[in-house]
N, C-alpha and C. Protein backbone atom coordinates (compact mmCIF):
# COMPACT_ATOMS: atom_id res chain seq x y z
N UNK A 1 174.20 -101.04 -30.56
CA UNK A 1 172.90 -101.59 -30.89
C UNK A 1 172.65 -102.78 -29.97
N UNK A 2 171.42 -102.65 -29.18
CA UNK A 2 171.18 -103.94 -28.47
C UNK A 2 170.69 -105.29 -29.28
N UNK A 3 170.87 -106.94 -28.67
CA UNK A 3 170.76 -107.69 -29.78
C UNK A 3 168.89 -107.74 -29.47
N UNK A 4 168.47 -108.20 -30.15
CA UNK A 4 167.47 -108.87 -30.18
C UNK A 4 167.46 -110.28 -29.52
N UNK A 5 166.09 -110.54 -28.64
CA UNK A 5 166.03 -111.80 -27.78
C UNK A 5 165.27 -112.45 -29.33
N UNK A 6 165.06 -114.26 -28.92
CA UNK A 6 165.08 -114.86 -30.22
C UNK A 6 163.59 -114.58 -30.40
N UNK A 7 163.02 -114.31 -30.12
CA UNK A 7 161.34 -113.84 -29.99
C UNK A 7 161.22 -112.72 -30.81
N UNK A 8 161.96 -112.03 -30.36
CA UNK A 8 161.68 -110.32 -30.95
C UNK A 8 162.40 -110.57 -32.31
N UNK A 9 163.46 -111.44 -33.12
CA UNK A 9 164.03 -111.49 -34.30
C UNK A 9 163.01 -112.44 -34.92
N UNK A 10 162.08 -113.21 -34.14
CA UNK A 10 161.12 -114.01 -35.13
C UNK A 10 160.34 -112.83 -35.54
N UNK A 11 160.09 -112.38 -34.58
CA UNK A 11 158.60 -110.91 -34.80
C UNK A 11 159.72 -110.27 -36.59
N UNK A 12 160.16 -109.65 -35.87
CA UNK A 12 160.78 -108.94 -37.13
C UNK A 12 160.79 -109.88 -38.56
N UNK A 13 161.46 -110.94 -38.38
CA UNK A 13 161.68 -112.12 -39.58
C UNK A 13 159.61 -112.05 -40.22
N UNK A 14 158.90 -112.44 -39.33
CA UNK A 14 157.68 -112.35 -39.81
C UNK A 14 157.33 -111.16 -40.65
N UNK A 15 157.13 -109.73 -39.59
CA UNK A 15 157.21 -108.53 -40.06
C UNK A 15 157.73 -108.07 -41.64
N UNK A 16 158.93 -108.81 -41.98
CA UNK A 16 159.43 -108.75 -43.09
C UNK A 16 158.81 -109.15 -44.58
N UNK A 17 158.88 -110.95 -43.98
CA UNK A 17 158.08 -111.46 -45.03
C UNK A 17 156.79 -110.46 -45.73
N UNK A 18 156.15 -110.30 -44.79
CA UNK A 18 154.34 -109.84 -44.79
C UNK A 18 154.63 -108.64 -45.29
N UNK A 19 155.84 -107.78 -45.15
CA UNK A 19 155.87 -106.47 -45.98
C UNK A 19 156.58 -106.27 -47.43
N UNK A 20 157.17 -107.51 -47.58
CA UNK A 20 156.99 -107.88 -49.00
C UNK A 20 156.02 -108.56 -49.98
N UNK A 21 155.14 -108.56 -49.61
CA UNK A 21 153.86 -108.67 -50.79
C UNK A 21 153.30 -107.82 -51.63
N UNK A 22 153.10 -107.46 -52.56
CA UNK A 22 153.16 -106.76 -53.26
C UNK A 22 151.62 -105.93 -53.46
N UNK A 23 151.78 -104.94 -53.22
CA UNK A 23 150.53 -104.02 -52.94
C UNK A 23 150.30 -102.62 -53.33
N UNK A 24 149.61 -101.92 -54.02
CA UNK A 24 149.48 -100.53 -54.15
C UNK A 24 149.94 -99.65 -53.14
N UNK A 25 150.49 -98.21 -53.22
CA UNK A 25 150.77 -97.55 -52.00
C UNK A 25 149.52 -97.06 -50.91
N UNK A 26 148.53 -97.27 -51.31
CA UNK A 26 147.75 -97.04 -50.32
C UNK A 26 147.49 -98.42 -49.39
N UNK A 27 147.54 -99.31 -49.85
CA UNK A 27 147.25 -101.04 -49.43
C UNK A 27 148.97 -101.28 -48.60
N UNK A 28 149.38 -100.50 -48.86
CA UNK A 28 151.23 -101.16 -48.64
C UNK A 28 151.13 -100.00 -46.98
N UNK A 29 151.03 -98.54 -46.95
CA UNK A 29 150.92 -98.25 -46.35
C UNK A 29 150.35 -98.36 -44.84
N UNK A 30 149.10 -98.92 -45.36
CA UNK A 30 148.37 -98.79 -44.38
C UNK A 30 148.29 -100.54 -43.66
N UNK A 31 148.97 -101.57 -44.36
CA UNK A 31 149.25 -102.94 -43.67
C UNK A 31 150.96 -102.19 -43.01
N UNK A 32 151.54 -101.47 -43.68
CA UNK A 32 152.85 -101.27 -42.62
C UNK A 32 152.52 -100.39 -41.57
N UNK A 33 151.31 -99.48 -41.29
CA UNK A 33 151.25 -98.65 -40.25
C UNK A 33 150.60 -99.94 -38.91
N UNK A 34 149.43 -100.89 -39.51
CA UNK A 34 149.06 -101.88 -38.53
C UNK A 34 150.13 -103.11 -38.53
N UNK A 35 151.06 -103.19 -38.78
CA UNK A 35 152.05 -104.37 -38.72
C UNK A 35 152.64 -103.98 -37.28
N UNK A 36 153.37 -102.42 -37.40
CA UNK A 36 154.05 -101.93 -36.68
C UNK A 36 153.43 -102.58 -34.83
N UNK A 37 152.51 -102.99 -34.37
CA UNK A 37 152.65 -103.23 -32.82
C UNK A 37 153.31 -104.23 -32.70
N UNK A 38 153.11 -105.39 -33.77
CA UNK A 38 153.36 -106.89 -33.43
C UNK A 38 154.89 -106.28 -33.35
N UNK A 39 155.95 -105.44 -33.37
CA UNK A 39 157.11 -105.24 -33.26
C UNK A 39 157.36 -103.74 -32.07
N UNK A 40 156.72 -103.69 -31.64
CA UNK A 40 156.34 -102.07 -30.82
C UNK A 40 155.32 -101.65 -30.62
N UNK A 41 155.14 -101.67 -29.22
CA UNK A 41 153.74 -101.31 -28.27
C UNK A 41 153.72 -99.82 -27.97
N UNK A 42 152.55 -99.12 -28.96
CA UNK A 42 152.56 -97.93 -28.97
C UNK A 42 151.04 -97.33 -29.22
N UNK A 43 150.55 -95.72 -28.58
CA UNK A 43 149.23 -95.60 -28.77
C UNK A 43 148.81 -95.41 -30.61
N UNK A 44 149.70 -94.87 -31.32
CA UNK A 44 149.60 -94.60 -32.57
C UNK A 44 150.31 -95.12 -33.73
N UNK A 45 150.43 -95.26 -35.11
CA UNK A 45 151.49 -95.25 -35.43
C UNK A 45 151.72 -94.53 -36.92
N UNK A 46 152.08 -94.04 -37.55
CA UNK A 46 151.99 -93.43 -39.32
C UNK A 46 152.74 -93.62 -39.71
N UNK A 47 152.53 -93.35 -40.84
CA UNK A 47 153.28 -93.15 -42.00
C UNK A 47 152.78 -92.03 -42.84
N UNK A 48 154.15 -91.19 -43.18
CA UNK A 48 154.20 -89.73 -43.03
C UNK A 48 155.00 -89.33 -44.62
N UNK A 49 154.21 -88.50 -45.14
CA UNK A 49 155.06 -87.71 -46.47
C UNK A 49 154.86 -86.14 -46.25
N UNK A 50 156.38 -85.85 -45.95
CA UNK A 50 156.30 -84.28 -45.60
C UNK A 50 156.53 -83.63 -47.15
N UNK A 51 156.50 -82.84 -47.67
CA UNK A 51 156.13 -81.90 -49.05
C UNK A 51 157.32 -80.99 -48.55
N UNK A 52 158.58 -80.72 -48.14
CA UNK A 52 159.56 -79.39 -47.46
C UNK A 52 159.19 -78.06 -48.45
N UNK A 53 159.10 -78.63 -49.86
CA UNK A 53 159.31 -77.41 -50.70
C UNK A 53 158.17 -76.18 -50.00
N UNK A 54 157.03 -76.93 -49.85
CA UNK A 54 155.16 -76.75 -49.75
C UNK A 54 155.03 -76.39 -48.40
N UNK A 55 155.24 -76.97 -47.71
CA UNK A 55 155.20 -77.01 -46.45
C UNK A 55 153.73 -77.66 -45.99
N UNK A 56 153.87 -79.06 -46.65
CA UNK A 56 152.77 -79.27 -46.79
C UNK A 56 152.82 -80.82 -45.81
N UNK A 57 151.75 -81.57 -45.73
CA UNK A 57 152.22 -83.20 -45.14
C UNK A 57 150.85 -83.84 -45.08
N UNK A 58 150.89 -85.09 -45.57
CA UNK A 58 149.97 -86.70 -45.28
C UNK A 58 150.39 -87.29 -44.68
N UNK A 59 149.43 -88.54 -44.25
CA UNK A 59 150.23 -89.35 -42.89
C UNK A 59 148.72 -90.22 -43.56
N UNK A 60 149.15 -91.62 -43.30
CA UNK A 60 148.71 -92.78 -42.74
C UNK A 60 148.43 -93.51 -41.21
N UNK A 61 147.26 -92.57 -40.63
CA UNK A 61 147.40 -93.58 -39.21
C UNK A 61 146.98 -94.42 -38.91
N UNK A 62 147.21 -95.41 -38.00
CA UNK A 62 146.75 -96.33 -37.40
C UNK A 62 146.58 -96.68 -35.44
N UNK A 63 145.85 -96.66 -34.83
CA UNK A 63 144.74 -97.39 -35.38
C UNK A 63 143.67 -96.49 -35.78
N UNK A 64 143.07 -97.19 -36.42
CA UNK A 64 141.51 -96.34 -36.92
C UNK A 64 140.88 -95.54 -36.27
N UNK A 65 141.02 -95.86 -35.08
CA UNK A 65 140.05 -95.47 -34.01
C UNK A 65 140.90 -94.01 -33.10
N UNK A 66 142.23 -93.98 -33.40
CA UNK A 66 142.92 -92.74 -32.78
C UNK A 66 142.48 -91.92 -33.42
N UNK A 67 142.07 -90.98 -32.58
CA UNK A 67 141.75 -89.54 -33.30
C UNK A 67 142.48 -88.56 -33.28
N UNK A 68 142.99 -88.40 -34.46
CA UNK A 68 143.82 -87.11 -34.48
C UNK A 68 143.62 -85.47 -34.44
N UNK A 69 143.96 -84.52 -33.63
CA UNK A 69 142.87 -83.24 -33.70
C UNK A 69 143.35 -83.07 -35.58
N UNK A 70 142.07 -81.62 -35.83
CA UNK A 70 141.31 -81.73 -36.67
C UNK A 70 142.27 -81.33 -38.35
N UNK A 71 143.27 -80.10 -37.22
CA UNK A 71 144.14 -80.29 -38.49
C UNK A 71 145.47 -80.43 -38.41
N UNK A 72 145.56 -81.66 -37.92
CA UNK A 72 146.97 -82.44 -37.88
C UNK A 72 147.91 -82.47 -39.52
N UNK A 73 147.23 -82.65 -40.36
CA UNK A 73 148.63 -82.27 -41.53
C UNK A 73 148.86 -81.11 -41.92
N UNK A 74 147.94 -80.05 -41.57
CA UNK A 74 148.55 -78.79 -41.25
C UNK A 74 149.56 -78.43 -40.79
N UNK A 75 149.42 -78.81 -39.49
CA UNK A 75 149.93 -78.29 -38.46
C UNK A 75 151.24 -78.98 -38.51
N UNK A 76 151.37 -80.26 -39.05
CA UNK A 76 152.61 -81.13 -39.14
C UNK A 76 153.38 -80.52 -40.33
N UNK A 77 152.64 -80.42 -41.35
CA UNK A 77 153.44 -79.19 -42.53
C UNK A 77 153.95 -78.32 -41.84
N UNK A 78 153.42 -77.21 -41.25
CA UNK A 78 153.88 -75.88 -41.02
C UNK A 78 155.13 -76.55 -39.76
N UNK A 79 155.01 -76.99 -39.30
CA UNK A 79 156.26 -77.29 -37.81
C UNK A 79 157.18 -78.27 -38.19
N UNK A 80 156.90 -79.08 -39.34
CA UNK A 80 157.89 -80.36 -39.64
C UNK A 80 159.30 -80.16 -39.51
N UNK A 81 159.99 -79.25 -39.82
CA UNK A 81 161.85 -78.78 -39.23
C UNK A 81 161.91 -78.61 -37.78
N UNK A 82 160.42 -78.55 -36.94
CA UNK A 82 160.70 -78.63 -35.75
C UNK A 82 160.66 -79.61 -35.35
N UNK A 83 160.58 -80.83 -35.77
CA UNK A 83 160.37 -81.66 -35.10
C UNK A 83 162.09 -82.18 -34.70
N UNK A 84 162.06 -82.92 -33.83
CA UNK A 84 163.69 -82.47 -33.00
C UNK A 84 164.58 -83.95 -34.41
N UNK A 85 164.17 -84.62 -34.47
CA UNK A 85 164.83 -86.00 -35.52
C UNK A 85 164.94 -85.48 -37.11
N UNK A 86 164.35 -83.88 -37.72
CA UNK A 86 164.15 -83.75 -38.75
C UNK A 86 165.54 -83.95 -39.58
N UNK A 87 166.41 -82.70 -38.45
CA UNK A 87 167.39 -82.32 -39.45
C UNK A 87 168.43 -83.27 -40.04
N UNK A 88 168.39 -84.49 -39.20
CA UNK A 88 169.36 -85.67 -39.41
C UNK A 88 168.53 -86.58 -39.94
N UNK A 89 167.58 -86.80 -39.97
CA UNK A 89 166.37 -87.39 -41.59
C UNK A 89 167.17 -86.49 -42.84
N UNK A 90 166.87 -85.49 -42.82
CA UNK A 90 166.66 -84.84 -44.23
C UNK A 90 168.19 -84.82 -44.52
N UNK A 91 169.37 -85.40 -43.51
CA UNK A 91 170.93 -85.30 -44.69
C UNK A 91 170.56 -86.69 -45.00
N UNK A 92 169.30 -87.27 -44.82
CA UNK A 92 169.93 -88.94 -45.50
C UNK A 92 169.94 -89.76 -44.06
N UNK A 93 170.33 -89.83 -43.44
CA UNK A 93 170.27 -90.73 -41.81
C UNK A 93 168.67 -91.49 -42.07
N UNK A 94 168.33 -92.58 -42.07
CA UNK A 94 167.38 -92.95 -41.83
C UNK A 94 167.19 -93.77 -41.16
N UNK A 95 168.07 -93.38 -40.22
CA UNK A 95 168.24 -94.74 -38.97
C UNK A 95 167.24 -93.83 -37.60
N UNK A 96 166.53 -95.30 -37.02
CA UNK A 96 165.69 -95.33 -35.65
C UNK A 96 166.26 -93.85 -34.89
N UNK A 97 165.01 -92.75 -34.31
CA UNK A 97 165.39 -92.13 -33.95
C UNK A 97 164.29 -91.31 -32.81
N UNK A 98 164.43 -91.22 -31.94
CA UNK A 98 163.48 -90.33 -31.29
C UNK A 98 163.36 -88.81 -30.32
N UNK A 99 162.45 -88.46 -29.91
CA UNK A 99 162.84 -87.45 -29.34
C UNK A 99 163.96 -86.94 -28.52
N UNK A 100 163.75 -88.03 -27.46
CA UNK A 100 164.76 -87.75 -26.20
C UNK A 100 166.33 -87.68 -26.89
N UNK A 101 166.35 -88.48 -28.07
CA UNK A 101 167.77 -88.37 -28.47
C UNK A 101 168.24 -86.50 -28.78
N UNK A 102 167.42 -85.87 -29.00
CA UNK A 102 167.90 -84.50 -28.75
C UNK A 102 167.59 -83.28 -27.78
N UNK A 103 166.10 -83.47 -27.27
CA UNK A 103 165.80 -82.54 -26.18
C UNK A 103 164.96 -83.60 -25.02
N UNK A 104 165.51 -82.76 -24.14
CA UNK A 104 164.69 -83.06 -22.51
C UNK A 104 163.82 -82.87 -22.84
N UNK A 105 162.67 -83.50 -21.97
CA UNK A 105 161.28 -83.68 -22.11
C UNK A 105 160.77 -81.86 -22.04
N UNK A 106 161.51 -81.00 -21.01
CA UNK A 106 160.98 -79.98 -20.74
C UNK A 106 161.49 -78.94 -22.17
N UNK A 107 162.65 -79.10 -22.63
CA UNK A 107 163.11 -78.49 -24.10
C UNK A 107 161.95 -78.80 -25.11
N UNK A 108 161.40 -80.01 -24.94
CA UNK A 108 160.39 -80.41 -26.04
C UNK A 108 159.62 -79.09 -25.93
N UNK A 109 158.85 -79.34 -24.49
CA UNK A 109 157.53 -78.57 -24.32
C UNK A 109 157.68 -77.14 -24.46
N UNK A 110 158.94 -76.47 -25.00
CA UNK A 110 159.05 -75.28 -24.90
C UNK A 110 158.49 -75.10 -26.46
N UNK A 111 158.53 -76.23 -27.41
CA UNK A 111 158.54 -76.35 -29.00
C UNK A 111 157.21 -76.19 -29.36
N UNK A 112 156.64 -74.94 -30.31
CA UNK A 112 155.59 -75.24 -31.07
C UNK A 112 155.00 -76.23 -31.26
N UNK A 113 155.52 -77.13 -32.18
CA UNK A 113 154.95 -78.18 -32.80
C UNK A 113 154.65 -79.06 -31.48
N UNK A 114 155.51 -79.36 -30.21
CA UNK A 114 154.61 -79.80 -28.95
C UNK A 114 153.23 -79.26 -28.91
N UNK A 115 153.28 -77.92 -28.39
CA UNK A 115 152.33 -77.13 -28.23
C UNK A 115 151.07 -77.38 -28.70
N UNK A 116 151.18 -77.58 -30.07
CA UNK A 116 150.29 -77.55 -31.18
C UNK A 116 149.91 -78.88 -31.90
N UNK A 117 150.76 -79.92 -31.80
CA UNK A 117 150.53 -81.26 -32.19
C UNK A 117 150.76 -82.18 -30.90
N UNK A 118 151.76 -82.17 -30.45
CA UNK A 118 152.03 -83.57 -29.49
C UNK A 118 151.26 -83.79 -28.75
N UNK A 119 151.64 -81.97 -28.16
CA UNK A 119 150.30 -82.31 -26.44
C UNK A 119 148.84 -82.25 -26.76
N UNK A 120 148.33 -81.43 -27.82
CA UNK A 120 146.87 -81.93 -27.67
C UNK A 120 146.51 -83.82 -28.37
N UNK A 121 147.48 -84.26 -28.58
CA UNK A 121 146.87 -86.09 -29.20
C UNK A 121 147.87 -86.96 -27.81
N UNK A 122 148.14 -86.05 -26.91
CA UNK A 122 148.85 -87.11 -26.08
C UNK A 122 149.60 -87.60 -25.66
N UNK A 123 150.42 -87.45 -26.94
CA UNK A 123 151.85 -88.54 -27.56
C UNK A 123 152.59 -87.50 -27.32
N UNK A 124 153.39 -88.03 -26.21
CA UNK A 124 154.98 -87.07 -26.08
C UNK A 124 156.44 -87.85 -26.62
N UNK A 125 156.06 -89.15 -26.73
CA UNK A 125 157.08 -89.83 -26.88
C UNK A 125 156.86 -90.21 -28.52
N UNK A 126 157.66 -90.31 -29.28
CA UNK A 126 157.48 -90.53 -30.62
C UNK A 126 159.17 -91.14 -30.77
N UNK A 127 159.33 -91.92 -31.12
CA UNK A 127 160.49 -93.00 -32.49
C UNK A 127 159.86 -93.01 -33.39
N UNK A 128 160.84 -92.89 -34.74
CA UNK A 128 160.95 -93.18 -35.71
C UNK A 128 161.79 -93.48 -36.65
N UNK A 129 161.37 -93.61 -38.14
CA UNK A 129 162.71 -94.03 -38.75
C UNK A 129 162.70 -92.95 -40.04
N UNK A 130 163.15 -93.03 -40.91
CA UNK A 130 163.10 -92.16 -42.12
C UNK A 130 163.44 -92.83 -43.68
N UNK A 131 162.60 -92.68 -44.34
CA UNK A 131 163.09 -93.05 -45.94
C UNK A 131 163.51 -91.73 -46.88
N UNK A 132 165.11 -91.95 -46.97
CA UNK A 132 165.37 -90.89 -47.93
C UNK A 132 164.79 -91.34 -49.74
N UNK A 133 163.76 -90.45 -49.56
CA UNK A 133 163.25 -90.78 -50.85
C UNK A 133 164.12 -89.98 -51.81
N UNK A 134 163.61 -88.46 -51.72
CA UNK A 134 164.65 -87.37 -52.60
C UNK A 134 164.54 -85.90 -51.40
N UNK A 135 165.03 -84.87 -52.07
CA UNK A 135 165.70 -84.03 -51.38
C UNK A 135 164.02 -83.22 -51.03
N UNK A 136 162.80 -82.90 -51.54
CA UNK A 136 161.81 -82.18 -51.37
C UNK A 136 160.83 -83.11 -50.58
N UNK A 137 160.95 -84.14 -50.63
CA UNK A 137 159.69 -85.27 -49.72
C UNK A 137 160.57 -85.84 -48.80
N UNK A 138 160.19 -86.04 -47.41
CA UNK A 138 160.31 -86.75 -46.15
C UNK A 138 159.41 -87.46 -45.97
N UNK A 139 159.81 -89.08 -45.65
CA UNK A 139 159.49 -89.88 -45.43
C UNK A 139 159.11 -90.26 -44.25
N UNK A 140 158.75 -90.64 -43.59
CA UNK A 140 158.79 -91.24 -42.05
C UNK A 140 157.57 -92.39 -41.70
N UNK A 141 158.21 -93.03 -40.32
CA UNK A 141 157.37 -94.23 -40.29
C UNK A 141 157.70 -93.71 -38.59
N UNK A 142 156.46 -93.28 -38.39
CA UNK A 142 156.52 -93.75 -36.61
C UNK A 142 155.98 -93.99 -36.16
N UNK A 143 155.95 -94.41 -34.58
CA UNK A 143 155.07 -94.93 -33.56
C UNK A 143 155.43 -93.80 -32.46
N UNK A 144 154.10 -93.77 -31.86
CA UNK A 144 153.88 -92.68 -30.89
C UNK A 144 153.42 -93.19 -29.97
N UNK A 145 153.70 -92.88 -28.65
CA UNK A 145 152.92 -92.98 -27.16
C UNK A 145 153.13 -91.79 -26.11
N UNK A 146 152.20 -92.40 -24.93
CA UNK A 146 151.99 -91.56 -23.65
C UNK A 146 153.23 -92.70 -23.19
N UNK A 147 152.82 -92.43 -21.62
CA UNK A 147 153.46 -93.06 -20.90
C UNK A 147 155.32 -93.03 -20.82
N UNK A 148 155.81 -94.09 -20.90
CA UNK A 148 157.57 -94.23 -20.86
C UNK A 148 158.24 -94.09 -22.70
N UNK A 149 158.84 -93.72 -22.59
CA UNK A 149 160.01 -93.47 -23.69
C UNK A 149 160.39 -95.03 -23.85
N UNK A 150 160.97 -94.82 -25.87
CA UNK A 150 160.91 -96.27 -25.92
C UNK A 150 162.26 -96.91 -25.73
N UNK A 151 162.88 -97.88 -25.79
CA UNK A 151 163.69 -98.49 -25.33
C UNK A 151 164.41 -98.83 -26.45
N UNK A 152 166.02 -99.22 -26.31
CA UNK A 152 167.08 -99.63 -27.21
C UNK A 152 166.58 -101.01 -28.06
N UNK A 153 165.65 -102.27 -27.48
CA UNK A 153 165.38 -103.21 -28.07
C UNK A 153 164.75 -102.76 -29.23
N UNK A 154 163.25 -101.65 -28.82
CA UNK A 154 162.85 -101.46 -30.13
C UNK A 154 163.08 -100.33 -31.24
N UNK A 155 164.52 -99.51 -30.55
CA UNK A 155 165.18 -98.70 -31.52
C UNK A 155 165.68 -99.88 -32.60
N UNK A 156 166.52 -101.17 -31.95
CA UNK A 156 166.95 -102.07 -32.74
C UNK A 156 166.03 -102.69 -33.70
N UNK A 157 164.67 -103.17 -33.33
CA UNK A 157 163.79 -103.57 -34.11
C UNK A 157 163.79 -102.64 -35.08
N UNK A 158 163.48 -101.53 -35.00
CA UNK A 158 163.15 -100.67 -36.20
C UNK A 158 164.29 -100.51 -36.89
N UNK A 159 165.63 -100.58 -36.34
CA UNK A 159 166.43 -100.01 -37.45
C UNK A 159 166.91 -101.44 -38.46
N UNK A 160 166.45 -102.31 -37.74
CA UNK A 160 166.40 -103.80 -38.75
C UNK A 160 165.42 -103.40 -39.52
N UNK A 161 164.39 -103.02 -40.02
CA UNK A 161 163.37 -103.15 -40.73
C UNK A 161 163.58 -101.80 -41.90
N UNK A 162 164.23 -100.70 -41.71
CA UNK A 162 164.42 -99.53 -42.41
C UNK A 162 164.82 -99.56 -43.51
N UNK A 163 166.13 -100.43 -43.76
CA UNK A 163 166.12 -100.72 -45.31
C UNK A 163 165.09 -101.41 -45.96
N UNK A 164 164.92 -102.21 -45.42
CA UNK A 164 163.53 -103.15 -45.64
C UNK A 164 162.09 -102.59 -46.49
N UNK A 165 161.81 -101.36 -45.71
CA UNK A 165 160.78 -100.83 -45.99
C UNK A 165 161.09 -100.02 -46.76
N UNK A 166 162.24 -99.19 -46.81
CA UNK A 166 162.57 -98.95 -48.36
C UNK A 166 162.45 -99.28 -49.49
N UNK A 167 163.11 -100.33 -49.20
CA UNK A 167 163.18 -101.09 -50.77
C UNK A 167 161.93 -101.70 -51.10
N UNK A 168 160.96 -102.12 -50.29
CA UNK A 168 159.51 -102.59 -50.33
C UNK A 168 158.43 -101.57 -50.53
């Protein structure tokens, strides 16, 4: 785990406080999907409840203004085991995790759920983290971008904050 410079552990220390206030899940959600830049510079970011039994999924995005094509929780239901970070979410792992940690960029693009979600909104690069809630709902909190893959500082940021947002 890389350390944190003293800048990036204030960000987080802040981050923390502000996500313990106490708020409905729709109010809690949607201040943790816009919290997320002040700790990670990214085009998108959600918060995600996959349904496994259903094959079903919601998401919280941010910012307002990203547009997601039209039927993104569809399409995120039906492909969600494809997504390459699932299968080590769903034993419980809810530690920082992203694509590249299992397929080459070109393995991605061979994947449905690329096909069908990533590449038409953009975002090839996606980290995230996971809340083991129970064994039929998946949790997730991520940030998405174009451009470069994200880096060990803010794998570390996030995996400081994971219990956190659990228990909050």
């Amino acid at each position: 785990m890389e350390r944190l410079r003293s800048k990036d552990a204030k960000q987080v220390l802040k981050f923390l406080r502000d996500l313990y206030a106490l708020r409905e899940k729709n109010a809690f959600t949607s201040h943790l999907v816009s919290s997320l830049p002040s700790l990670i510079q990214a085009d998108a970011y959600t918060y995600n409840e996959m349904d496994q039994a259903h094959g079903q999924a919601s998401y919280t995005l941010w910012p307002d203004d990203f547009t997601p094509i039209t039927d993104a929780p569809e399409i995120l239901g039906r492909f969600a085991t494809q997504i390459p970070m699932h299968a080590q979410w769903d034993r419980g792992d809810g530690q920082a995790l992203k694509i590249s940690d299992f397929l080459t960029p070109r393995a991605f693009k061979n994947k449905e759920i690329y096909n069908e979600f990533y590449r038409p909104m953009r975002i090839p690069h996606t980290m995230g983290i996971a809340l083991p809630i129970n064994r039929r709902c998946l949790v997730t909190i991520g940030s998405h971008r174009g451009g470069r893959d994200y880096t060990e500082r803010e794998r570390t940021a996030l995996n400081m904050i994971q219990p956190h947002v659990l228990q909050a």
